[in-house]
C-alpha atoms as a PDB file:
ATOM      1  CA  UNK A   1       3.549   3.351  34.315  1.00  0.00           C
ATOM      2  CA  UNK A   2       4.195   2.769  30.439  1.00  0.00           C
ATOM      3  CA  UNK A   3       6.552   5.287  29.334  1.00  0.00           C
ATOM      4  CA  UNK A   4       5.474   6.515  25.860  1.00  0.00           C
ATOM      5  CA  UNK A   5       8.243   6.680  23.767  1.00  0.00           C
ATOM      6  CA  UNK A   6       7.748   8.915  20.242  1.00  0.00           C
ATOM      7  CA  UNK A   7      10.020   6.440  18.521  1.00  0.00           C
ATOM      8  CA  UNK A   8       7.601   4.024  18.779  1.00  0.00           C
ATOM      9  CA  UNK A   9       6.553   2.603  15.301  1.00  0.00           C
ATOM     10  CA  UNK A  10       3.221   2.059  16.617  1.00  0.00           C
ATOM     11  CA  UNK A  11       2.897   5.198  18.487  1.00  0.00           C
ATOM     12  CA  UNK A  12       4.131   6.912  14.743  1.00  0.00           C
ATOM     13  CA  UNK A  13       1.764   4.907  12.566  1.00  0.00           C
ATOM     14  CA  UNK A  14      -1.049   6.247  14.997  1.00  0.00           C
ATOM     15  CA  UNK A  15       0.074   9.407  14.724  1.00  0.00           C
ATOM     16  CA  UNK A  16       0.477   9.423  11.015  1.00  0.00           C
ATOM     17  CA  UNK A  17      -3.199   7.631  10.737  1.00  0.00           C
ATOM     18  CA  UNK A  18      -4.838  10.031  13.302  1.00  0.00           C
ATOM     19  CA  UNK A  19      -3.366  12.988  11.165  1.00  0.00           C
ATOM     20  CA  UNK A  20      -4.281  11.348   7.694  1.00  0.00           C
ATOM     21  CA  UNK A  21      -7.825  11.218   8.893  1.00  0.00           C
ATOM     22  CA  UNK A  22      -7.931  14.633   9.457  1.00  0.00           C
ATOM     23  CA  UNK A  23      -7.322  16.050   6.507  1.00  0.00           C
ATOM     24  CA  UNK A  24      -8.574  13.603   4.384  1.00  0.00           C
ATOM     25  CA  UNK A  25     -12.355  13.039   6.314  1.00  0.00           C
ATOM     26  CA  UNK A  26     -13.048  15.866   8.432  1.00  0.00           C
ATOM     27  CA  UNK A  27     -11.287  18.647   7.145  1.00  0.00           C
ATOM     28  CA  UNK A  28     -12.069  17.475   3.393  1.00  0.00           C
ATOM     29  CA  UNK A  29     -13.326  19.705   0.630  1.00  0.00           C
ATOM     30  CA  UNK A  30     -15.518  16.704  -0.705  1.00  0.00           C
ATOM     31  CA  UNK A  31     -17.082  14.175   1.468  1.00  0.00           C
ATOM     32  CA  UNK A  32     -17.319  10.683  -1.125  1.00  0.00           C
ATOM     33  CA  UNK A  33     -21.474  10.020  -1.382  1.00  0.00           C
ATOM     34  CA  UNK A  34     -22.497   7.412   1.187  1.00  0.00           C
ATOM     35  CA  UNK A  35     -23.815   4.769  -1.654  1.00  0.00           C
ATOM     36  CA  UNK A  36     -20.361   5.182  -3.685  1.00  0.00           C
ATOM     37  CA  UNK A  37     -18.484   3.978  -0.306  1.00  0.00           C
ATOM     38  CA  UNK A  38     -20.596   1.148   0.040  1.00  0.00           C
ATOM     39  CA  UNK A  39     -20.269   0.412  -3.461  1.00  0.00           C
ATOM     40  CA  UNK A  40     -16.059   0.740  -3.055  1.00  0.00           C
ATOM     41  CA  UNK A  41     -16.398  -1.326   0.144  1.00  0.00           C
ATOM     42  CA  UNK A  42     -18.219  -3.730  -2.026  1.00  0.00           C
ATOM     43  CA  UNK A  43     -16.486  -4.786  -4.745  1.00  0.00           C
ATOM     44  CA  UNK A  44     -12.742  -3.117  -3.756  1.00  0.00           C
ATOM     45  CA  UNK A  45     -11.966  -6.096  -2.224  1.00  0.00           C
ATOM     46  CA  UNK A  46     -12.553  -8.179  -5.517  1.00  0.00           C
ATOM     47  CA  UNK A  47     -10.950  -5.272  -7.488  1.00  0.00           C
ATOM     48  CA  UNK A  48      -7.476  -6.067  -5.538  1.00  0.00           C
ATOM     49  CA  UNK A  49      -7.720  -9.687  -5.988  1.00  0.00           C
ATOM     50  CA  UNK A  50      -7.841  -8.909  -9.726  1.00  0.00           C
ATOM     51  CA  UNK A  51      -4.699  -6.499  -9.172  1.00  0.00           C
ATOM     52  CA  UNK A  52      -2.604  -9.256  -7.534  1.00  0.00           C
ATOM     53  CA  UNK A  53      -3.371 -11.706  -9.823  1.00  0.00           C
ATOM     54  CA  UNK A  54      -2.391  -9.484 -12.598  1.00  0.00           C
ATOM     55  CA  UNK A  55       0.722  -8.743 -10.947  1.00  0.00           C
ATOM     56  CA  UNK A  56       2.293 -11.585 -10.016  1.00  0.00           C
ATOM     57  CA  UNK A  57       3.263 -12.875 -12.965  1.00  0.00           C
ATOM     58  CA  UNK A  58       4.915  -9.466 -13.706  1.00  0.00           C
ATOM     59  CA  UNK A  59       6.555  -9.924 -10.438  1.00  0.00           C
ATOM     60  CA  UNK A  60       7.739 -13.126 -11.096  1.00  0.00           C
ATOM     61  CA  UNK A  61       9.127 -11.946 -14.465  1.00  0.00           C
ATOM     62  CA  UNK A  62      10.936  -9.121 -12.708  1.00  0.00           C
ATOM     63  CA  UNK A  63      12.254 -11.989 -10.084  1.00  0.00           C
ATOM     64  CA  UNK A  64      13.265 -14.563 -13.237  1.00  0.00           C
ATOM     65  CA  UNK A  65      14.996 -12.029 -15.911  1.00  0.00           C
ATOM     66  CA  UNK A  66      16.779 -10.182 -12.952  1.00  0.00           C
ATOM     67  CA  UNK A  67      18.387 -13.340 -11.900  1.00  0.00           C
ATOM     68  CA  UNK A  68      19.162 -14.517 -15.040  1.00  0.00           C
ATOM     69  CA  UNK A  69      20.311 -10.925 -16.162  1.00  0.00           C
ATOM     70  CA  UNK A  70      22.390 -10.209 -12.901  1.00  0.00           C
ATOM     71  CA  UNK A  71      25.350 -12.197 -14.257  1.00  0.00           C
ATOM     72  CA  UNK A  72      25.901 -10.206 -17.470  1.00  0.00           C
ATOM     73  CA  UNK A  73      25.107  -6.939 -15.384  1.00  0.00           C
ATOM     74  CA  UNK A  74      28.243  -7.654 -13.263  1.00  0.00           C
ATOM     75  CA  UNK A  75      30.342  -8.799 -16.471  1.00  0.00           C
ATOM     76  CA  UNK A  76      29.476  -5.127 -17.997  1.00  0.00           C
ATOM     77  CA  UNK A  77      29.930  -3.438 -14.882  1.00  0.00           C
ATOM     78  CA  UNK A  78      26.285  -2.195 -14.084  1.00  0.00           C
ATOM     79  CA  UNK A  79      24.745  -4.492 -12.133  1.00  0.00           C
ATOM     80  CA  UNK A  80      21.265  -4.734 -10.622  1.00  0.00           C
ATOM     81  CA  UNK A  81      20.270  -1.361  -9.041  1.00  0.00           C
ATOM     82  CA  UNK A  82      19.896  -1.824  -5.338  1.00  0.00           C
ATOM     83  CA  UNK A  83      16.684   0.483  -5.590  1.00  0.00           C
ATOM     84  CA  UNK A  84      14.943  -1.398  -8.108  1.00  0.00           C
ATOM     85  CA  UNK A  85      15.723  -4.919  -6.019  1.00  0.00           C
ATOM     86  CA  UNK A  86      14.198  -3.430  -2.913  1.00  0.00           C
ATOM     87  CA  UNK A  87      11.181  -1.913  -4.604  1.00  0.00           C
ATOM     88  CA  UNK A  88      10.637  -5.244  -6.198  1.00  0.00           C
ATOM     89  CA  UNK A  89      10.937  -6.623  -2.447  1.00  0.00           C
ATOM     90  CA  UNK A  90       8.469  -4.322  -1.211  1.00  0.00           C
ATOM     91  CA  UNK A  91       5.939  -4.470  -4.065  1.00  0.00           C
ATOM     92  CA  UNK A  92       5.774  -8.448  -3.026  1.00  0.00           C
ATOM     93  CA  UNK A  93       5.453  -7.332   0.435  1.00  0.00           C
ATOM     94  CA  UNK A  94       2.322  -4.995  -0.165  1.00  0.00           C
ATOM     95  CA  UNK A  95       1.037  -7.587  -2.356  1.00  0.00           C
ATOM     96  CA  UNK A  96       1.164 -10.234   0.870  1.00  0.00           C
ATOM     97  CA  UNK A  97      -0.456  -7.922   2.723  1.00  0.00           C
ATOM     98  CA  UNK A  98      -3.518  -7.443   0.219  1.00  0.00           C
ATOM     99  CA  UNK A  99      -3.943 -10.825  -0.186  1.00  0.00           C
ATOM    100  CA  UNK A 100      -4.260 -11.431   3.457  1.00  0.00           C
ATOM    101  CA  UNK A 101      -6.406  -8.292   3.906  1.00  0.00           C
ATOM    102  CA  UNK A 102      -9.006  -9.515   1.512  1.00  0.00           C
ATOM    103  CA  UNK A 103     -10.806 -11.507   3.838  1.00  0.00           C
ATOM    104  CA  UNK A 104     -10.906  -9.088   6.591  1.00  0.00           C
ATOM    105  CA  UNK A 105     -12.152  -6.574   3.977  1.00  0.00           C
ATOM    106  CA  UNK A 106     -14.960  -8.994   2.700  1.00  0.00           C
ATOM    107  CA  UNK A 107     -16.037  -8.879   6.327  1.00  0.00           C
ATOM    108  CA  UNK A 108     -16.124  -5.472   6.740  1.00  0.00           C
ATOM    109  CA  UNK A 109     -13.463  -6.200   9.750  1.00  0.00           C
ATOM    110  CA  UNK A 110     -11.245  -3.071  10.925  1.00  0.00           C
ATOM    111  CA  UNK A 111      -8.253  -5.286  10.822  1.00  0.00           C
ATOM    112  CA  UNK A 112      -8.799  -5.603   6.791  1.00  0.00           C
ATOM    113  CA  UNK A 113      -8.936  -2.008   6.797  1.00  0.00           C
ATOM    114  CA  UNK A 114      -5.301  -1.954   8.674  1.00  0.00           C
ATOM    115  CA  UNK A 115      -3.903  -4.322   6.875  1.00  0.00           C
ATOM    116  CA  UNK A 116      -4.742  -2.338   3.712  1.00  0.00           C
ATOM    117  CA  UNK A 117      -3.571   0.797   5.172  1.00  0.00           C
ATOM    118  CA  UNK A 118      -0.189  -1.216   5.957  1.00  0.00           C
ATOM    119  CA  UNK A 119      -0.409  -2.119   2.411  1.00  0.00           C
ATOM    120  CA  UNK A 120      -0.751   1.647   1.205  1.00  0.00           C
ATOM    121  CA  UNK A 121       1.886   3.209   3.588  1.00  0.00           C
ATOM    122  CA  UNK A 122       4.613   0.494   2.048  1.00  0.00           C
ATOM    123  CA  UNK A 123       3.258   1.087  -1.654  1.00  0.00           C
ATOM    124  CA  UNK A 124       4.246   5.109  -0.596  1.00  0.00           C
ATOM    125  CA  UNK A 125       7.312   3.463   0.846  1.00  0.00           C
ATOM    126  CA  UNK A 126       8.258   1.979  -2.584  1.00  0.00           C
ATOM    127  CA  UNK A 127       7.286   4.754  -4.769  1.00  0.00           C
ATOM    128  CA  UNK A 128       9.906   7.007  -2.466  1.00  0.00           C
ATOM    129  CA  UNK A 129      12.877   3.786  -2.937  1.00  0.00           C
ATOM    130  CA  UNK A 130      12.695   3.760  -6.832  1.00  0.00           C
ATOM    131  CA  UNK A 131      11.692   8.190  -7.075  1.00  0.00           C
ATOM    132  CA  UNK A 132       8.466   7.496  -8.405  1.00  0.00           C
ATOM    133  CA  UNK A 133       7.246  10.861  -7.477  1.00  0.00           C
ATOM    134  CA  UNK A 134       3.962  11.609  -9.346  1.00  0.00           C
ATOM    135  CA  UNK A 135       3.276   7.370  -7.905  1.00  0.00           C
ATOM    136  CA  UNK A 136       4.355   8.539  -4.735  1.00  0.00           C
ATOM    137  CA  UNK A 137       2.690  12.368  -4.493  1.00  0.00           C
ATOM    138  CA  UNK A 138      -0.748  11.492  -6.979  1.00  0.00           C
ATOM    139  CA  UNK A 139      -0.590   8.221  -6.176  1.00  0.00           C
ATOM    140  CA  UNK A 140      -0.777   7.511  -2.161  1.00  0.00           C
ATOM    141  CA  UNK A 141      -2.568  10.965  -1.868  1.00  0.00           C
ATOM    142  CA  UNK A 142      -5.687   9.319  -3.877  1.00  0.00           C
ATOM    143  CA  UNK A 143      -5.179   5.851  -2.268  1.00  0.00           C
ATOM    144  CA  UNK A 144      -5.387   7.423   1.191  1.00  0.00           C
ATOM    145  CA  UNK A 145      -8.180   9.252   0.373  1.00  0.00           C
ATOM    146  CA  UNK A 146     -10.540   6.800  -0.453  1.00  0.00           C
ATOM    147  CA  UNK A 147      -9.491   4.325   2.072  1.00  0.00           C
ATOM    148  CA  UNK A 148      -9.745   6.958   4.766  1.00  0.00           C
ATOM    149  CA  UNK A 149     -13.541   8.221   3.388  1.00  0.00           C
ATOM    150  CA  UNK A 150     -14.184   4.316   3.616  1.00  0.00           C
ATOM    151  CA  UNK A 151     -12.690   3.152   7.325  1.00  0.00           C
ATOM    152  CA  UNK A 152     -15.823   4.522   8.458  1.00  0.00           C
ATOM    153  CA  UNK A 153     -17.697   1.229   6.805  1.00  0.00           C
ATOM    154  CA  UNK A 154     -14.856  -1.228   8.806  1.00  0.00           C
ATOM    155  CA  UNK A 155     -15.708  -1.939  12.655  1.00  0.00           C
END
């Protein structure tokens, strides 16, 4: 017999997702209309395409002038913030996994849908690293919203 442990990551991110979907589907105070979740299932996918080509190159930027800028940091005695490194880390990380979710959301395939939630949790991840709070409160409370009204369109 399996013994379920609570420490599980898996076990937590089904928790988490179970819970999420309570609140934010069936005990909702507004349901999204059925044609404006087909429309987000639509064309979201081609909306974050657009996002991650618009952020790479910032991403890049933040990758180039921190390296260059990392030597003079250290000369005055500030240095690169280890915050703002692994936020930058992360943000590259959630932008992998929308680029690989893309197809899967195109699809309509339930692992697009996870991948995106994966995508959403580390974005909330990020927000809390660098204190983004309003990001990290406004932000992931919105973005879980919708994707939650629209896992129903995912199989």
């Amino acid at each position: 017999m399996k013994n379920q442990n609570s420490a599980d990551p898996k076990t937590s991110l089904g928790k988490l997702e179970e819970t999420l979907e309570l609140y934010l589907v069936k005990k909702a105070p507004f349901q999204i209309p059925a044609n404006i979740k087909e429309l987000i299932a639509k064309f979201g996918p081609w909306l974050i395409l657009i996002g991650i080509v618009f952020a790479l190159p910032m991403i890049l930027t933040a990758f180039g002038l921190g390296a260059v800028l990392a030597p003079l940091g250290v000369l005055a005695g500030a240095g690169l913030s280890i915050f703002s490194i692994l936020s930058t880390l992360v943000l590259v990380v959630v932008l992998i996994l929308e680029a690989m979710a893309i197809p899967g959301l195109l699809k309509r395939s339930i692992k697009g849908w996870n991948l995106l939630y994966y995508s959403t949790l580390l974005n909330a991840v990020s927000n809390l690293i660098s204190f983004n709070l309003g990001g990290l409160i406004i932000g992931s409370l919105i973005s879980f919203y919708i994707l939650f009204q629209i896992k129903e369109l995912y199989k």
